[in-house]
N, C-alpha and C. Protein backbone atom coordinates (compact mmCIF):
# COMPACT_ATOMS: atom_id res chain seq x y z
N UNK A 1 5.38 -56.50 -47.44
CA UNK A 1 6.17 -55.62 -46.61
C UNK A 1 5.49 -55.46 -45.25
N UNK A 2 6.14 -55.62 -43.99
CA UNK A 2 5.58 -55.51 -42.81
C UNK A 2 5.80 -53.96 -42.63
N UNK A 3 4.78 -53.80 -41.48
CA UNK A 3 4.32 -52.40 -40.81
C UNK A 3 5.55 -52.59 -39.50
N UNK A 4 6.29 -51.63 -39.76
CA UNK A 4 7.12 -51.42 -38.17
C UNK A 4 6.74 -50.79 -37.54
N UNK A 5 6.31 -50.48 -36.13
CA UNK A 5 6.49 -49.55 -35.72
C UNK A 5 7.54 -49.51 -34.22
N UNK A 6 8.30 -47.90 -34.31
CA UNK A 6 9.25 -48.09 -33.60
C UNK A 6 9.49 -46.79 -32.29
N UNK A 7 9.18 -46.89 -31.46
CA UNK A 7 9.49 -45.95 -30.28
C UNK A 7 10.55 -44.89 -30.59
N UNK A 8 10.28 -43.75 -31.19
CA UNK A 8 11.35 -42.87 -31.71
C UNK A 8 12.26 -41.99 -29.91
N UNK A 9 10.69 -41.89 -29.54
CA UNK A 9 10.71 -40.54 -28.49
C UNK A 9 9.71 -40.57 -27.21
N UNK A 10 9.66 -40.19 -25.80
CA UNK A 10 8.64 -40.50 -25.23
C UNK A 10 8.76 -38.91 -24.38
N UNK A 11 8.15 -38.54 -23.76
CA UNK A 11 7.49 -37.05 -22.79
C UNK A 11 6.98 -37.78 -22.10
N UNK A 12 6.78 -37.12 -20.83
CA UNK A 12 6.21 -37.56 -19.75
C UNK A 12 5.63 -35.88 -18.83
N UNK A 13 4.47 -36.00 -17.84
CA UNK A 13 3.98 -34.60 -17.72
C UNK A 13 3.92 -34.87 -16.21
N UNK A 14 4.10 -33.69 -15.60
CA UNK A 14 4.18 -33.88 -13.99
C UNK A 14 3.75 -32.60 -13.82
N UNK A 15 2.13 -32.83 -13.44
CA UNK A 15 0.96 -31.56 -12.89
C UNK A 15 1.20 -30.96 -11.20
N UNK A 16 1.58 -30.11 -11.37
CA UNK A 16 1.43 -29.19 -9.75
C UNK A 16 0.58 -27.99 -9.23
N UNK A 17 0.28 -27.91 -8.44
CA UNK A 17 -1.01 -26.99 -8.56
C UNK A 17 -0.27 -25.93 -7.32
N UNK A 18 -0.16 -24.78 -7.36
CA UNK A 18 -0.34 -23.66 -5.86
C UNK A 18 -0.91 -22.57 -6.16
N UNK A 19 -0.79 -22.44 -5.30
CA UNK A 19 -1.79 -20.54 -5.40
C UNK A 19 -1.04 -19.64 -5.79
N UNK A 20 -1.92 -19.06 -6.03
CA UNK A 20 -1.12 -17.12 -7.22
C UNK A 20 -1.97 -16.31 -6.61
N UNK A 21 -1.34 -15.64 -5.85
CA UNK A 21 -2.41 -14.34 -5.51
C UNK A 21 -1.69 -13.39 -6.27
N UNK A 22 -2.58 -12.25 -7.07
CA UNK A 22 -2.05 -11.17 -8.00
C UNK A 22 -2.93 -9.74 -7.26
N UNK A 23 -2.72 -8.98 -6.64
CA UNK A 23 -3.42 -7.83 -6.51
C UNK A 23 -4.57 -8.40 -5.77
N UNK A 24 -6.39 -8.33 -6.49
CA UNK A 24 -7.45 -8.68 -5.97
C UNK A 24 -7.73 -10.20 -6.06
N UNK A 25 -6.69 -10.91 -7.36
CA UNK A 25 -6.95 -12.10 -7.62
C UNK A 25 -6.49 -13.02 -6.85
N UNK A 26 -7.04 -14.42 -6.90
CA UNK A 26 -6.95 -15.57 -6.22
C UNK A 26 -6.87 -16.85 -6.94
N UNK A 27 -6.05 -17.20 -6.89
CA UNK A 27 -6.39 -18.66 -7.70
C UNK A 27 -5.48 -20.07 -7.55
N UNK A 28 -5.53 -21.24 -7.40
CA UNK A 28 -4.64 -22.27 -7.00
C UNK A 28 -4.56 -22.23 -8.49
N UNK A 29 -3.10 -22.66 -9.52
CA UNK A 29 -2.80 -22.51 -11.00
C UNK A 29 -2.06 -23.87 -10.81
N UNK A 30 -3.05 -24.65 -12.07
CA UNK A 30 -2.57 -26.50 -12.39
C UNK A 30 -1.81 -25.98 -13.37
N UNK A 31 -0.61 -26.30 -13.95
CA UNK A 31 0.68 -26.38 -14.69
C UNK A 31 0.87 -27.64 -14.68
N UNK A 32 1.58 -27.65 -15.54
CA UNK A 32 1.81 -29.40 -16.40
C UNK A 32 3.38 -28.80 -16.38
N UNK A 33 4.05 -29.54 -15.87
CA UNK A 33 5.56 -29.66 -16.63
C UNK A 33 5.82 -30.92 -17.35
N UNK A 34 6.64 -30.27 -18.85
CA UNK A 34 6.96 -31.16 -19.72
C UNK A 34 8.09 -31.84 -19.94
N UNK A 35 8.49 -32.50 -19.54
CA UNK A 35 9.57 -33.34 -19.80
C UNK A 35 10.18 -34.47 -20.66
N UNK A 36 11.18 -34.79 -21.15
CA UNK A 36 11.97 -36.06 -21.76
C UNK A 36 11.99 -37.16 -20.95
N UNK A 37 12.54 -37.97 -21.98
CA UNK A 37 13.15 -39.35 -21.64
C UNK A 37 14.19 -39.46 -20.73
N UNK A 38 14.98 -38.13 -20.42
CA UNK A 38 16.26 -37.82 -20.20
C UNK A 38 15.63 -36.82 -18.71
N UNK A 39 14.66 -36.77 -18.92
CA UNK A 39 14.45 -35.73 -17.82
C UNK A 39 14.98 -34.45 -17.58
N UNK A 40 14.83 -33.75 -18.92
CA UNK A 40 14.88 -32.55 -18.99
C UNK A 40 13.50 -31.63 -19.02
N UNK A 41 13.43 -30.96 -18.64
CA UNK A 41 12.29 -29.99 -19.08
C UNK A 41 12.26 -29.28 -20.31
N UNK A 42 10.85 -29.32 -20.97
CA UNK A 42 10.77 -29.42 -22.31
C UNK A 42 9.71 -27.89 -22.36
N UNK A 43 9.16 -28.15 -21.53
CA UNK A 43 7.98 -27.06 -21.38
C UNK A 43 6.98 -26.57 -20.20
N UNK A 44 6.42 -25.82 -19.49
CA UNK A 44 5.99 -25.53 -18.49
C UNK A 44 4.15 -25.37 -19.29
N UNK A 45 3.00 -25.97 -19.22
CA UNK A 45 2.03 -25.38 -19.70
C UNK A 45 0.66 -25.44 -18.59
N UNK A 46 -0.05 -24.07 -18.73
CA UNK A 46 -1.07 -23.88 -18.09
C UNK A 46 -2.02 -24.51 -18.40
N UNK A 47 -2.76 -25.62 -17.41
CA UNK A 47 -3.74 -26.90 -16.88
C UNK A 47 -5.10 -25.96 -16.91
N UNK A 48 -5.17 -25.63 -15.88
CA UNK A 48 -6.34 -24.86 -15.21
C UNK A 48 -6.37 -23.85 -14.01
N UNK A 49 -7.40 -23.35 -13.61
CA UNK A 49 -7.14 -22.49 -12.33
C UNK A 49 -8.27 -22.51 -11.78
N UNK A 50 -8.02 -23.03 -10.04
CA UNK A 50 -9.41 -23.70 -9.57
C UNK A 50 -9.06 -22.53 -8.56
N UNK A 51 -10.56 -22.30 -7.99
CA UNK A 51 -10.68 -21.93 -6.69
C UNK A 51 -10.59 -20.33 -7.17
N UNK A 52 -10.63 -19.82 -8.24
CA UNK A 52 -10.68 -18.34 -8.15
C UNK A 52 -11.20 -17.82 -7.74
N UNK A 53 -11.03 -16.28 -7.30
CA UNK A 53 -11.65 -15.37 -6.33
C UNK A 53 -11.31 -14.21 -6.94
N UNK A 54 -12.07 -13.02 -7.28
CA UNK A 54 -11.52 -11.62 -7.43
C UNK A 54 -12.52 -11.06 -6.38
N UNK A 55 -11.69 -10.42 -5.50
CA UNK A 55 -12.08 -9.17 -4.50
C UNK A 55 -12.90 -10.27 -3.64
N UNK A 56 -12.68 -11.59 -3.06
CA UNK A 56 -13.31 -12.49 -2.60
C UNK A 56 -14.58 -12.70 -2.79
N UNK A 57 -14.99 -12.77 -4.19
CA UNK A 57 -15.72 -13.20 -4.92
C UNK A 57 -15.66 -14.13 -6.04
N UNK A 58 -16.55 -15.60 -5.80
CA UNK A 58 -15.83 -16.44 -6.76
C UNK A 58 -16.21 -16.10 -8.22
N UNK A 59 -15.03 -16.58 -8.99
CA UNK A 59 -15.13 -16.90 -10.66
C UNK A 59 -15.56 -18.00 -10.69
N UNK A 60 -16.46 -18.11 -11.47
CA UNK A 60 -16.88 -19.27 -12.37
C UNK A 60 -16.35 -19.70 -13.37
N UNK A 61 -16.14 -19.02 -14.53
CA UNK A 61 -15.30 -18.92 -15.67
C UNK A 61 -14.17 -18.13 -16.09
N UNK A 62 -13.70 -18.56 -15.68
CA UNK A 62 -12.11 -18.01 -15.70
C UNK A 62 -11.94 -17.18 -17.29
N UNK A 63 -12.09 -18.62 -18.11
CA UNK A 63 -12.06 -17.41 -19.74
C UNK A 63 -12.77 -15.86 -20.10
N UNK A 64 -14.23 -15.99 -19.27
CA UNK A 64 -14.67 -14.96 -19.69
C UNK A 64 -14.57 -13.95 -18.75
N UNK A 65 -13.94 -14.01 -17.18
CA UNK A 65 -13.60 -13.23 -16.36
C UNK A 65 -12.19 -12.79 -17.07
N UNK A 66 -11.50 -13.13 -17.74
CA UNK A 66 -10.13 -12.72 -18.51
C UNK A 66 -10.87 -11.94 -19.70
N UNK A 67 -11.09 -12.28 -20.24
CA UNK A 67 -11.68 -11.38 -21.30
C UNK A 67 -12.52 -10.31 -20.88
N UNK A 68 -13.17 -10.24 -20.26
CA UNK A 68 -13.68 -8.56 -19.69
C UNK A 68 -13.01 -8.09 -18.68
N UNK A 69 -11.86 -8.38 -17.96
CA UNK A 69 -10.92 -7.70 -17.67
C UNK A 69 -9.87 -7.19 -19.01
N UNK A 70 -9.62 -7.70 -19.42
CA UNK A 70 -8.97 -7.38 -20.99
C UNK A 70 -9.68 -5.63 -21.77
N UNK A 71 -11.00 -6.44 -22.02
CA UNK A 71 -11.92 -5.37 -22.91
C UNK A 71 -12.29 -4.29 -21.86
N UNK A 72 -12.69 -4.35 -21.10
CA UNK A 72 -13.66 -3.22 -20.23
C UNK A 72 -12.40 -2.60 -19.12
N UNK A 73 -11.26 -3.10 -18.94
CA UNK A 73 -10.73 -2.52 -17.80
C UNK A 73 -9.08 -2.75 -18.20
N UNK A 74 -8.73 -3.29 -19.57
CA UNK A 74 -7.23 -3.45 -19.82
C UNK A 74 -6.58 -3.74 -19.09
N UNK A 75 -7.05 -4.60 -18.05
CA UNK A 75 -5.78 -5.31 -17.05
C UNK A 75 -5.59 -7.15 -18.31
N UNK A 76 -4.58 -7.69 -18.25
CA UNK A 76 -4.18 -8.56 -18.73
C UNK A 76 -4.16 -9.59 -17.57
N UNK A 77 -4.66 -10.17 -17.00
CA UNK A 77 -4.65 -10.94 -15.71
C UNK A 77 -3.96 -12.36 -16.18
N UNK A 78 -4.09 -12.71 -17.05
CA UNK A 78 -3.24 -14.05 -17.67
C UNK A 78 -1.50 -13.68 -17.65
N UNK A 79 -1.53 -12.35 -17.92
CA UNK A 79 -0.07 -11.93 -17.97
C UNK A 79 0.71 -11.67 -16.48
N UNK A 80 -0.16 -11.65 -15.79
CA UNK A 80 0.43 -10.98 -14.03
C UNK A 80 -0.19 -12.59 -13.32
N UNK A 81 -0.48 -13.45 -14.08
CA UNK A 81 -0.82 -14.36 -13.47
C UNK A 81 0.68 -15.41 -13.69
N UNK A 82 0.86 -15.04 -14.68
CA UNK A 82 1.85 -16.05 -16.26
C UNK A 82 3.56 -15.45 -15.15
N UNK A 83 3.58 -14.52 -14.99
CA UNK A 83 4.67 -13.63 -13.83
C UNK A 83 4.69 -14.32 -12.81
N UNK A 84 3.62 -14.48 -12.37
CA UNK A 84 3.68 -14.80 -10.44
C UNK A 84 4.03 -16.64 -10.76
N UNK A 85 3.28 -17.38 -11.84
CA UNK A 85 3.83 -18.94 -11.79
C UNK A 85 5.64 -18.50 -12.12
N UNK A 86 5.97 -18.18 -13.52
CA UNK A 86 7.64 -17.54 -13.27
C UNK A 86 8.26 -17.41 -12.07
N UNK A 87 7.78 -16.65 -11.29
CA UNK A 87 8.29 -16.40 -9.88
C UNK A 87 8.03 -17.54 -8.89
N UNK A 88 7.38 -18.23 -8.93
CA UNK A 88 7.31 -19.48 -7.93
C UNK A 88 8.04 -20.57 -8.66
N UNK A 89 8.04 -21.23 -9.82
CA UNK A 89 8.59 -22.30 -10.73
C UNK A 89 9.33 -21.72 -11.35
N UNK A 90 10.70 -21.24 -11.12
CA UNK A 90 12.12 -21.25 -11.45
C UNK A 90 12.58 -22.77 -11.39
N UNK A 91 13.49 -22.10 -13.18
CA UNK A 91 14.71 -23.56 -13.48
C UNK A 91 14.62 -24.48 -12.01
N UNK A 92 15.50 -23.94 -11.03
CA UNK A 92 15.99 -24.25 -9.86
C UNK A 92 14.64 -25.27 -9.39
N UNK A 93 13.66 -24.63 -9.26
CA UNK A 93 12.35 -25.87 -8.52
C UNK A 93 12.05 -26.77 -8.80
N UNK A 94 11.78 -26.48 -10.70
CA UNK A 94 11.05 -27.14 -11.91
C UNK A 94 12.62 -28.72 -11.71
N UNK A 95 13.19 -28.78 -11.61
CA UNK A 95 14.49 -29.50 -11.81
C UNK A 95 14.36 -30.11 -10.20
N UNK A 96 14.04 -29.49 -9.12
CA UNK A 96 13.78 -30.54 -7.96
C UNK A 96 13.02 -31.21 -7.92
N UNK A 97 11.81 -30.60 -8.70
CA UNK A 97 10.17 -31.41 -8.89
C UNK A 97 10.31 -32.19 -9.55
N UNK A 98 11.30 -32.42 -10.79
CA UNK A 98 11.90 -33.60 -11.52
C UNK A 98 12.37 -34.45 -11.19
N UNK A 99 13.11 -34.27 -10.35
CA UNK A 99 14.60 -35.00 -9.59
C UNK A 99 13.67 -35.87 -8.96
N UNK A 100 12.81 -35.21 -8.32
CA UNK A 100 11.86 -36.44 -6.70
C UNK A 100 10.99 -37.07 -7.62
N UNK A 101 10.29 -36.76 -8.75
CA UNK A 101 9.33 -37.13 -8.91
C UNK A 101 9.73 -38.37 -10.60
N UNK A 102 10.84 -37.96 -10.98
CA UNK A 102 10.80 -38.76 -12.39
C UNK A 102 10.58 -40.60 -11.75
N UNK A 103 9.97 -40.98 -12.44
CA UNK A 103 10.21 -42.58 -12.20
C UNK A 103 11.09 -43.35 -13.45
């Protein structure tokens, strides 16, 4: 018996990076958009975040600057960060950034 193998499905990811300023924070935010074969959008997911700054002071580590804002001061900064990409990458953009960019 031979081994088939057969191309069921394929995704393709198209990374964009801009800035999020939130209150004291600073940060350029890499997002991956996820897409089909068909060029639909499948999913929007958070890459990385370069260049941070709180109160123009840089972060180094983003994870553990989120987590003691969390524990010591209950701000959620992933959540007012997770808002401001929403507000810049609407349906409407995410679907132009597709349009120019699918090959």
């Amino acid at each position: 018996m031979k081994n088939e193998i057969k191309v069921v499905s394929m995704i393709k990811f198209i990374s964009v990076e801009f800035p999020i300023e939130v209150q004291s924070f600073k940060c350029n935010a890499e997002i991956q958009l996820v897409i089909n074969e068909k060029g639909e959008m499948l999913d929007k997911e958070f890459m990385d975040f370069r260049n941070a700054e709180f109160m123009g002071l840089p972060v180094d580590d983003f994870c553990t600057f989120r987590k003691k804002m969390r524990v010591e001061f209950g701000v959620n900064i992933m959540k007012l960060v997770e808002d401001q990409v929403d507000l810049v990458l609407t349906d409407k953009v995410c679907k132009r950034i597709i349009s120019e960019n699918i090959i």
